[in-house]
N, C-alpha and C. Protein backbone atom coordinates (compact mmCIF):
# COMPACT_ATOMS: atom_id res chain seq x y z
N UNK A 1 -16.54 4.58 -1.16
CA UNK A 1 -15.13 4.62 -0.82
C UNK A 1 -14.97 4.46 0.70
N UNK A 2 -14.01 3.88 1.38
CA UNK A 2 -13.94 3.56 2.64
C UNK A 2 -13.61 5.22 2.88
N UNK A 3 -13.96 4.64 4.27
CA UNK A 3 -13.53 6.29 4.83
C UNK A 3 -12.91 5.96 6.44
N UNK A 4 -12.70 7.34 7.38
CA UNK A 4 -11.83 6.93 8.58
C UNK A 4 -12.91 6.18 9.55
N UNK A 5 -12.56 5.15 10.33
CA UNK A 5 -13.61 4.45 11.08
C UNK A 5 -14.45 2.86 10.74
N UNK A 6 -14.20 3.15 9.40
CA UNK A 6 -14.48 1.83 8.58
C UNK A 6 -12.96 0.25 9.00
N UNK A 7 -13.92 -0.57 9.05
CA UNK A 7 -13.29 -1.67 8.94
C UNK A 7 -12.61 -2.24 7.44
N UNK A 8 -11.09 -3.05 7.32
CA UNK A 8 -10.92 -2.94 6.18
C UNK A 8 -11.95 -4.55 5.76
N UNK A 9 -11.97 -4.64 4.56
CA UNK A 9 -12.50 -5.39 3.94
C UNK A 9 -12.02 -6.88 4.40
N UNK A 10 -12.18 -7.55 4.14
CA UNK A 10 -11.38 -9.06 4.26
C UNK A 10 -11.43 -9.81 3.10
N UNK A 11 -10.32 -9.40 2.37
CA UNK A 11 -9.66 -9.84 0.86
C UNK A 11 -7.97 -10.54 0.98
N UNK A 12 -7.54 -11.41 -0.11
CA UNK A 12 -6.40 -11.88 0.35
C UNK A 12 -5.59 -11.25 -0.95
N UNK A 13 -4.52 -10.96 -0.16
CA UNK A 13 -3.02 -10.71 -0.96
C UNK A 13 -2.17 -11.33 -1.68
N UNK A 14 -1.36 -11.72 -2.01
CA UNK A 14 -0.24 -12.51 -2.12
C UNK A 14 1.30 -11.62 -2.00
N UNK A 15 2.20 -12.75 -1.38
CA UNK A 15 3.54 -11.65 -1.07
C UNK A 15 3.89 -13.15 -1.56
N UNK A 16 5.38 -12.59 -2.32
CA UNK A 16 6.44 -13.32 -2.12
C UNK A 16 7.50 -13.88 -1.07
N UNK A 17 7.60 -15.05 -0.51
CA UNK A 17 8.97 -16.10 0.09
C UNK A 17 9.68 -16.17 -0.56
N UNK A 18 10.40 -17.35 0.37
CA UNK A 18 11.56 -17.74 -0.21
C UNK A 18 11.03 -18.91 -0.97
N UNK A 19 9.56 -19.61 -0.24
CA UNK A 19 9.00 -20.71 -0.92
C UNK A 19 8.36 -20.50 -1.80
N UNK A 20 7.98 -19.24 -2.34
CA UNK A 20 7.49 -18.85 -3.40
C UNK A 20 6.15 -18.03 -3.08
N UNK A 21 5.06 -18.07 -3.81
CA UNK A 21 4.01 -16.92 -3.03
C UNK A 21 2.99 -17.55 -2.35
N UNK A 22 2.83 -16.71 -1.31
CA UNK A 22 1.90 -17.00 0.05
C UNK A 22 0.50 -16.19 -0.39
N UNK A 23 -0.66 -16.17 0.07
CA UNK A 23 -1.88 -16.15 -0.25
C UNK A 23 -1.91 -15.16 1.45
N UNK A 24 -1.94 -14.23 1.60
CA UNK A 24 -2.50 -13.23 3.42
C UNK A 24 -3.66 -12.73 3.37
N UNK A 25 -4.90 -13.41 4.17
CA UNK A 25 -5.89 -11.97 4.25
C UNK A 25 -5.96 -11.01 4.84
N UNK A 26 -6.44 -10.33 4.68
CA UNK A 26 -6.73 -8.66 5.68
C UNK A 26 -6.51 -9.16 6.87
N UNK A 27 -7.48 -9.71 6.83
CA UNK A 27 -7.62 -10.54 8.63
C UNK A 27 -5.79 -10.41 9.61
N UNK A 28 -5.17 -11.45 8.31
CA UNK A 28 -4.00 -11.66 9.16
C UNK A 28 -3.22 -10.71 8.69
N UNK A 29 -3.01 -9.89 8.21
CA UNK A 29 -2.00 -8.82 7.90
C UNK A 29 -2.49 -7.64 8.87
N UNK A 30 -3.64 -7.43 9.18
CA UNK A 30 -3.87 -6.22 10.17
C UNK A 30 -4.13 -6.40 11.41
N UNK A 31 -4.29 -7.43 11.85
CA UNK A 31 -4.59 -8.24 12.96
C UNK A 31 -4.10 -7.50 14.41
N UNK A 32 -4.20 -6.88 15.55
CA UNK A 32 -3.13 -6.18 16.58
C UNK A 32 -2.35 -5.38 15.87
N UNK A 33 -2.52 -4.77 15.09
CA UNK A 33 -1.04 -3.99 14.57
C UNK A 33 -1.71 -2.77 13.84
N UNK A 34 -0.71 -1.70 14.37
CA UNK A 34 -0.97 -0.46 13.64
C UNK A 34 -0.10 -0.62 12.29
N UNK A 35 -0.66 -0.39 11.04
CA UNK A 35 0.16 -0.17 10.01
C UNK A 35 -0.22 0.68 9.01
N UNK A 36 0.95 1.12 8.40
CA UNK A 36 0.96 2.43 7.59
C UNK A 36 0.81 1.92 6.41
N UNK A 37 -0.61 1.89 5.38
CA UNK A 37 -0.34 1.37 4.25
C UNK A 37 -0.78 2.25 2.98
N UNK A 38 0.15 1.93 2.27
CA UNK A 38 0.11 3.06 1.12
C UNK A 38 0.18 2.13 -0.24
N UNK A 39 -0.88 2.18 -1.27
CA UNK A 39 -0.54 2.18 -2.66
C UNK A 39 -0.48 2.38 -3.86
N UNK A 40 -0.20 2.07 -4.64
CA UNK A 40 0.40 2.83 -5.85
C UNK A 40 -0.22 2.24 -6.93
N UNK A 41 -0.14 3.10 -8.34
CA UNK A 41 -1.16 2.51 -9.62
C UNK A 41 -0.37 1.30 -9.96
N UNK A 42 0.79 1.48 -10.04
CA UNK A 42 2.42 0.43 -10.40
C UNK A 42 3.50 0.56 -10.24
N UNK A 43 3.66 -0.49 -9.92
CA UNK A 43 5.21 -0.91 -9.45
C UNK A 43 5.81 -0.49 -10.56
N UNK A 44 7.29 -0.12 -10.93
CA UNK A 44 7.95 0.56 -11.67
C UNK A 44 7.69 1.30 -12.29
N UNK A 45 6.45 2.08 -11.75
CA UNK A 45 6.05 3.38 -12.65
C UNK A 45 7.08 4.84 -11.90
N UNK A 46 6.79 5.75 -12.90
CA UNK A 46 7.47 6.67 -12.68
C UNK A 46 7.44 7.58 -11.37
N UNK A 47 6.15 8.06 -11.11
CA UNK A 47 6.26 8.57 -9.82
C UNK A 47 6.23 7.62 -8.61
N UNK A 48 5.86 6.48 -8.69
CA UNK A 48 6.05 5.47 -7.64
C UNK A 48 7.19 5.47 -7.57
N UNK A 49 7.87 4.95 -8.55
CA UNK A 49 9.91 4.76 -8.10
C UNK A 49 10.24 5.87 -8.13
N UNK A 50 9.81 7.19 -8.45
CA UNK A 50 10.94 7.81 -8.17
C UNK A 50 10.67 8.95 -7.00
N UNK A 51 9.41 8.57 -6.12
CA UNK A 51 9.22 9.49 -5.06
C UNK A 51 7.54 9.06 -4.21
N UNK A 52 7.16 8.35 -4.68
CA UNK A 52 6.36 7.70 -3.33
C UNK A 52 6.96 6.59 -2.88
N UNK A 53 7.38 5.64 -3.24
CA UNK A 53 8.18 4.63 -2.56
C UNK A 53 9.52 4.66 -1.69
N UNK A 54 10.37 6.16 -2.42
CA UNK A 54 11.62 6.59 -1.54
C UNK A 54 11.31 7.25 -0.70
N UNK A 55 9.69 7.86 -0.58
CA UNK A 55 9.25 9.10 0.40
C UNK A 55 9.56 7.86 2.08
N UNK A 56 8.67 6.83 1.96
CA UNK A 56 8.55 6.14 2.64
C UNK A 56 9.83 4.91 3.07
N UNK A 57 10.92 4.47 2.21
CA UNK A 57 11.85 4.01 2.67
C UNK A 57 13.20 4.59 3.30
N UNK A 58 12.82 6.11 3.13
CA UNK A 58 13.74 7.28 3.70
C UNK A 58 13.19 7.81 4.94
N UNK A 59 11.69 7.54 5.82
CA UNK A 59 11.11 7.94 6.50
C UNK A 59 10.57 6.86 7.69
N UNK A 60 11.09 5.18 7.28
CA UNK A 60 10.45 4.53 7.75
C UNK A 60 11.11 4.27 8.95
N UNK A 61 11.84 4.72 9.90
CA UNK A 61 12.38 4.39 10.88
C UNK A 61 11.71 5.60 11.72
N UNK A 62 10.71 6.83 11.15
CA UNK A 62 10.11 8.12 11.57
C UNK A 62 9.24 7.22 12.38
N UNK A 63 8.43 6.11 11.09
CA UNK A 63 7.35 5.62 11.13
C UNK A 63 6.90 4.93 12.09
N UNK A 64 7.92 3.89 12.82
CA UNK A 64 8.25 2.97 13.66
C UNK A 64 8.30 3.79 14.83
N UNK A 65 9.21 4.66 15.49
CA UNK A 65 9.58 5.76 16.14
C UNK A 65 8.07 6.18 16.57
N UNK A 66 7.29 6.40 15.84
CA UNK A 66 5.83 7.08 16.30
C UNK A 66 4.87 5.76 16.47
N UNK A 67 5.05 4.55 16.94
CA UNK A 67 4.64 3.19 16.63
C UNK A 67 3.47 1.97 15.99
N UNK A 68 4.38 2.90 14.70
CA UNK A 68 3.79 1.83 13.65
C UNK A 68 4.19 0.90 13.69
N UNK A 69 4.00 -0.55 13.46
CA UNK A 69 4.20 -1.29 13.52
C UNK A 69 5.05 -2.27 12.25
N UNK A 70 4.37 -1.76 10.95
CA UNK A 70 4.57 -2.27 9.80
C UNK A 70 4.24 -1.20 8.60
N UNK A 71 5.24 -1.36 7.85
CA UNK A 71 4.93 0.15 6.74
C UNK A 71 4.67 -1.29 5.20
N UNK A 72 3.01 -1.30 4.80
CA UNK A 72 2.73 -2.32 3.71
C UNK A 72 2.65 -1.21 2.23
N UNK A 73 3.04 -2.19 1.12
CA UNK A 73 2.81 -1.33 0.15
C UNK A 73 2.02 -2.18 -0.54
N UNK A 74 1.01 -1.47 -1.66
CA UNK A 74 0.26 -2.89 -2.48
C UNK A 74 0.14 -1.81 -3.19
N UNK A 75 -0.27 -3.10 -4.78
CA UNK A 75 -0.61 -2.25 -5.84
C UNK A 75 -1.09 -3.26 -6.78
N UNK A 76 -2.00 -3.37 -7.62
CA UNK A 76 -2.27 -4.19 -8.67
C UNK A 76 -1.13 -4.54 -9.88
N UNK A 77 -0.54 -5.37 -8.87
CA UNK A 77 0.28 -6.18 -9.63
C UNK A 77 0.90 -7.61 -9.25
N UNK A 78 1.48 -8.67 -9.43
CA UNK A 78 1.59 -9.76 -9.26
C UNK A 78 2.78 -9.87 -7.85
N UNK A 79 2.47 -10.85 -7.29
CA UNK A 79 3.93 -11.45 -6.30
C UNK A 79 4.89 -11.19 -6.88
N UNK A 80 5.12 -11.65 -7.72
CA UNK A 80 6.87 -11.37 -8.53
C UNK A 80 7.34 -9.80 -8.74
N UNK A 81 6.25 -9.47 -9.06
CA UNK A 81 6.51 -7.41 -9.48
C UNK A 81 6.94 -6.72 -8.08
N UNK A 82 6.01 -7.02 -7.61
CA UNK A 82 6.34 -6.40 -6.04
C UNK A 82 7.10 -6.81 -5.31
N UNK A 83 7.92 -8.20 -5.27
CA UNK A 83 8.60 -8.34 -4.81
C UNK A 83 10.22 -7.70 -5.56
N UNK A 84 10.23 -8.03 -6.76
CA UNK A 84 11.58 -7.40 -7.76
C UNK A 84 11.60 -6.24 -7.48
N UNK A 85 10.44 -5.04 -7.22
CA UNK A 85 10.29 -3.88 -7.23
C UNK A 85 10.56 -3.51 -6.30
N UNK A 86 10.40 -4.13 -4.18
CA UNK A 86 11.14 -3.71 -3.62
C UNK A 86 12.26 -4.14 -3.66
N UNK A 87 13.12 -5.56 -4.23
CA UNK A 87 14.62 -5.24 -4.03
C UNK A 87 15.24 -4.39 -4.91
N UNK A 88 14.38 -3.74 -5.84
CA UNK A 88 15.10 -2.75 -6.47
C UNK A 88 15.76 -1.60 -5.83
N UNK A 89 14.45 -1.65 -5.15
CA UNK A 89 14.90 -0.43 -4.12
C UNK A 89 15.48 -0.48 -2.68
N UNK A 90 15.77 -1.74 -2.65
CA UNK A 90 16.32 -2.41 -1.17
C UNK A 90 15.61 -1.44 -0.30
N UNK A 91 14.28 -1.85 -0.22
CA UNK A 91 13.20 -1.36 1.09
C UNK A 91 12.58 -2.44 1.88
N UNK A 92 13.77 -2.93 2.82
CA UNK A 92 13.64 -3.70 3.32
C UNK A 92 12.51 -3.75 4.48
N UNK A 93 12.49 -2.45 4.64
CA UNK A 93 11.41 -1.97 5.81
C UNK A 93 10.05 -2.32 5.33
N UNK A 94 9.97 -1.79 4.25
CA UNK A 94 8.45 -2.36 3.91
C UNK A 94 8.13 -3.62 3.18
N UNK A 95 6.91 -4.00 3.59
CA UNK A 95 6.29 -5.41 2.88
C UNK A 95 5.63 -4.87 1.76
N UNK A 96 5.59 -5.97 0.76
CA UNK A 96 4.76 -5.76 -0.84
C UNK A 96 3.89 -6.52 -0.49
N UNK A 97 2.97 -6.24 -0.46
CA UNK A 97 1.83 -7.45 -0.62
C UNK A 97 0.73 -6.83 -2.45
N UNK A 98 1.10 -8.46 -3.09
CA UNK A 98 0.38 -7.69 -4.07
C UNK A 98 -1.11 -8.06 -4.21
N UNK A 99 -1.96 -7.15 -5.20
CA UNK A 99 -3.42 -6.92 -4.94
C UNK A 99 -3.47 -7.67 -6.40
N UNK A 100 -3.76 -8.58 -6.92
CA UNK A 100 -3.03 -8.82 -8.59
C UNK A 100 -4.23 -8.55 -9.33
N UNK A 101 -6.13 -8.95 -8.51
CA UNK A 101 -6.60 -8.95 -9.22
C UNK A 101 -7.37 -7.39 -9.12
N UNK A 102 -6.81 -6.58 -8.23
CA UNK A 102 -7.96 -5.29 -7.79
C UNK A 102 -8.13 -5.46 -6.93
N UNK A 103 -8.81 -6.81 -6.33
CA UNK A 103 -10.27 -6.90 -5.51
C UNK A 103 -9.84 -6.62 -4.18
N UNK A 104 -8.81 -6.15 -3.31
CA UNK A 104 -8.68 -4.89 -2.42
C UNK A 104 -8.84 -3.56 -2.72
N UNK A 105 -8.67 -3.65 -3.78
CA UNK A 105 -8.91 -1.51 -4.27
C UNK A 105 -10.44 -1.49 -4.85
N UNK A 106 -10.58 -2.41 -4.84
CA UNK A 106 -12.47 -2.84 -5.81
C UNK A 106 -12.95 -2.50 -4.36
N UNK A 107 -12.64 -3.85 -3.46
CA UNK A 107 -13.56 -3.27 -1.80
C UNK A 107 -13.11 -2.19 -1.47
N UNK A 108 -12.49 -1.29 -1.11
CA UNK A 108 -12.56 -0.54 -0.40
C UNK A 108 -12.84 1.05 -1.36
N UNK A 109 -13.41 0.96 -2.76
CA UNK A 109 -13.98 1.49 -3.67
C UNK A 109 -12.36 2.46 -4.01
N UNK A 110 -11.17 2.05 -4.13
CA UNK A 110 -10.27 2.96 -4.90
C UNK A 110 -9.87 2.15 -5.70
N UNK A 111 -10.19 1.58 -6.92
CA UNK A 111 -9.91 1.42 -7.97
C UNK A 111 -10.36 2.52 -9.33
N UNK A 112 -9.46 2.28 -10.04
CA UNK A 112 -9.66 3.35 -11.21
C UNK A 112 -9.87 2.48 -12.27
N UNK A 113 -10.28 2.21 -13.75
CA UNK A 113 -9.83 2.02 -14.47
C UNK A 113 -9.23 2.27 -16.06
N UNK A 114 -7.91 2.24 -16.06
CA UNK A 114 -7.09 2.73 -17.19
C UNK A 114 -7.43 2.37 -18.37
N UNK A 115 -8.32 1.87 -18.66
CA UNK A 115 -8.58 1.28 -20.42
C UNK A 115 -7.58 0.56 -20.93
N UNK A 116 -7.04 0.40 -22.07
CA UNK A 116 -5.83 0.01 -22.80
C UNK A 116 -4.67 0.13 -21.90
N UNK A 117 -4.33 1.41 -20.98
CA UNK A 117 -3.22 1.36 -21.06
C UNK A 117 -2.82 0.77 -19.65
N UNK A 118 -3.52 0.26 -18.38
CA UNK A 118 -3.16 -0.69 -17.78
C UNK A 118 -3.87 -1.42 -17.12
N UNK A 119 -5.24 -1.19 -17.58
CA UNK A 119 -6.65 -2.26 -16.67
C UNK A 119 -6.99 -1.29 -15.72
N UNK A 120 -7.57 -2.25 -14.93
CA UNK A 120 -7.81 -1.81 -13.13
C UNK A 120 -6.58 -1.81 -12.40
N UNK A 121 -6.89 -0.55 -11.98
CA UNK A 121 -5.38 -0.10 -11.31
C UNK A 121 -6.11 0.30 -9.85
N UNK A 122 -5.10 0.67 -8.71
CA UNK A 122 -5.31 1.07 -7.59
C UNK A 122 -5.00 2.33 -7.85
N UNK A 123 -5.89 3.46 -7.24
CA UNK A 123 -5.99 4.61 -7.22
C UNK A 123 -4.57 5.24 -6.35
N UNK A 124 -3.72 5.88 -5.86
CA UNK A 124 -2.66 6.53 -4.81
C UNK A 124 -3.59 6.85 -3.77
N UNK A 125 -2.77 6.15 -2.67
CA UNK A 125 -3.72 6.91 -1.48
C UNK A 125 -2.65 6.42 0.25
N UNK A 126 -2.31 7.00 0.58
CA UNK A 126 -1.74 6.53 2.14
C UNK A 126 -3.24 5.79 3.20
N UNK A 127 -2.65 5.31 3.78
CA UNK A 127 -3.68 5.55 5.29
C UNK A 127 -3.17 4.55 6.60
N UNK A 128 -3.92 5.09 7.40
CA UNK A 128 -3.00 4.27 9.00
C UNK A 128 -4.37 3.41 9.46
N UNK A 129 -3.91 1.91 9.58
CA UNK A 129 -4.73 1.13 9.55
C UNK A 129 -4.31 0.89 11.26
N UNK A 130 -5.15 0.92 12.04
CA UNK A 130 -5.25 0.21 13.55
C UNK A 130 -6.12 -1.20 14.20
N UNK A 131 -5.38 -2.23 14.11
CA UNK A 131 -6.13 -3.85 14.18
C UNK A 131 -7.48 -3.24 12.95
N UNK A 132 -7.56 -3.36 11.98
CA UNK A 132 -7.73 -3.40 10.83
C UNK A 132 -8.85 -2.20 10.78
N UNK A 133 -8.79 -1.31 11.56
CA UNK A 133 -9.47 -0.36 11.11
C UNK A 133 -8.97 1.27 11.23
N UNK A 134 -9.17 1.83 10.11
CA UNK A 134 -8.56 2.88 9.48
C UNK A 134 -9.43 4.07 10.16
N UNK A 135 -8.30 4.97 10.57
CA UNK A 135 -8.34 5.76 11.33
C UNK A 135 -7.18 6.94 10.71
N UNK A 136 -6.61 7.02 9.44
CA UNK A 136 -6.28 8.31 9.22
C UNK A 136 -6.28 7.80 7.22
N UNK A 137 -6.62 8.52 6.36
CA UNK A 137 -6.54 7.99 4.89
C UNK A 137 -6.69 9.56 4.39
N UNK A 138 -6.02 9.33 3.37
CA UNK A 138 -5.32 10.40 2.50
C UNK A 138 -5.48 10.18 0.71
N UNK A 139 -5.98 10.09 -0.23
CA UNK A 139 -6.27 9.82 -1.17
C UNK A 139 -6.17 10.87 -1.93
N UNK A 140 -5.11 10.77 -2.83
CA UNK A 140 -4.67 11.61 -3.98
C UNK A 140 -5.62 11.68 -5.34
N UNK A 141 -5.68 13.04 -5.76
CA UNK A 141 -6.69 13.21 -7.31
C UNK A 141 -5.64 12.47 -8.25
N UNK A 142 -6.91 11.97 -9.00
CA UNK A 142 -5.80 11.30 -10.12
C UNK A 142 -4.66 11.81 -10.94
N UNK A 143 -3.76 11.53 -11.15
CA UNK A 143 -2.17 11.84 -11.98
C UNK A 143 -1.80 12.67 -10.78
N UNK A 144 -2.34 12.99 -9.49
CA UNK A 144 -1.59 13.54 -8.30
C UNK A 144 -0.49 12.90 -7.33
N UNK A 145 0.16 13.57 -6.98
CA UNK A 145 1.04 13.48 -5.68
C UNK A 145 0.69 13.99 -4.98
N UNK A 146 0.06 14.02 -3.92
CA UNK A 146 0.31 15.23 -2.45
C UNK A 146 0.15 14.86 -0.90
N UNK A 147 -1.23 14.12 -1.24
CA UNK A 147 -1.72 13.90 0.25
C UNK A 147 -0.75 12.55 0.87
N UNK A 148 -0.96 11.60 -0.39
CA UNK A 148 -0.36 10.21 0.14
C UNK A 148 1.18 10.19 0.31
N UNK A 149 2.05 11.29 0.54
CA UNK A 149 3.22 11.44 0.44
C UNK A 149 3.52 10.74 2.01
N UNK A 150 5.01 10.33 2.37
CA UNK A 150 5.30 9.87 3.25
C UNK A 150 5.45 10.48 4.32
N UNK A 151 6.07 12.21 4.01
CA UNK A 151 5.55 13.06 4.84
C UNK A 151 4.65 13.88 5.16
N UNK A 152 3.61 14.09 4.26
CA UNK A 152 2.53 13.96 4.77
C UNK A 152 1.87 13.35 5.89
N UNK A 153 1.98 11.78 5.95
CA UNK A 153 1.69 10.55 6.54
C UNK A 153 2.36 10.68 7.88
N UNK A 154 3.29 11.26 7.74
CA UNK A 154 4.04 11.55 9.42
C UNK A 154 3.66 11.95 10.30
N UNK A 155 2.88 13.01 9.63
CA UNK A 155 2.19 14.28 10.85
C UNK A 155 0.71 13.33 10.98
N UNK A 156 0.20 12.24 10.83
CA UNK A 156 -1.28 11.74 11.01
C UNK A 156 -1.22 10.57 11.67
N UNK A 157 0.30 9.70 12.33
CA UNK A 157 0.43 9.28 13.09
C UNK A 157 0.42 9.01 14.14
C-alpha cells in the first residue's frame, strides 16, 4: 500500500469534456500542484452522495484557503459516471477523474474486491498529494467513514 513519502504511480485517468473523454496521467494531473485527492468505492453510492462528496464540496474553498491547489475525486467508474455524478451535485470545485479499470487503486495497493456485487472497487481513503508525492493519506476500514472525511482532511493540510 502506498504510504506518506511515496511517489504516486504513473497511471492514466479519464475525465470528461465538452469533446468528450480525455485520457490524464498522474504525471500531468499532479505535476507542481498540491492536491487534495480523495476516493470513493462509487459514484452514486450511498455514503459517497450523501456525505463524503458533500463533506468536501461544502469545505472546498477551506481547502484552497490553506493552498491546495485542486480538490480530485476518482473512483472505479467510467467518464460518464463521474462526470453525471458531479453535476448531480453541482461540485464544481472538484474534478472527477475516473479510474474505470482499477489500475490506480491496483498501483497504489487500495483496491478491494467486491465479488458479484461490484468487481474491483477503490477502497475510501483521502490524501494530500504534493507535485505527485503524498505527504498526508488517511485510509478508511472497510464499510467505514472516518479518517477520509473532508474534515478530517482540513486539519492535515
Amino acid at each position: 500500500m502506498i504510504k506518506i513519502g511515496d511517489t504516486l504511480p504513473n497511471v492514466t485517468f479519464a475525465r470528461l469534456t465538452d469533446n468528450g473523454p480525455v485520457n490524464l496521467t498522474t504525471a500531468e494531473v499532479f505535476k507542481g500542484e498540491k492536491v487534495l485527492l480523495f476516493a470513493v468505492p462509487g459514484a452514486f453510492t450511498p455514503t459517497c452522495s450523501a456525505a463524503h462528496l458533500p463533506g468536501f464540496i461544502e469545505h472546498a474553498q477551506q481547502f484552497f484557503d490553506k493552498g491546495v491547489d485542486r480538490i480530485i475525486c476518482t473512483s472505479v467508474n467510467d467518464a460518464y459516471v463521474m462526470d453525471a455524478w458531479g453535476k448531480a451535485h453541482n461540485a464544481t470545485d472538484i474534478v472527477f477523474l475516473a479510474d474505470g479499470a482499477g489500475k490506480f487503486a491496483k498501483a497504489i495497493g487500495l483496491d478491494t474486491d467486491t465479488g458479484d456485487f461490484g468487481g474491483v472497487r477503490s477502497r475510501r481513503y483521502a490524501m494530500v498529494v504534493d507535485n505527485a508525492v503524498v505527504t498526508a493519506l488517511n485510509v478508511d476500514e472497510p464499510k467505514q467513514f472516518e479518517v477520509s472525511k473532508a474534515e478530517v482532511m482540513l486539519e492535515l493540510v
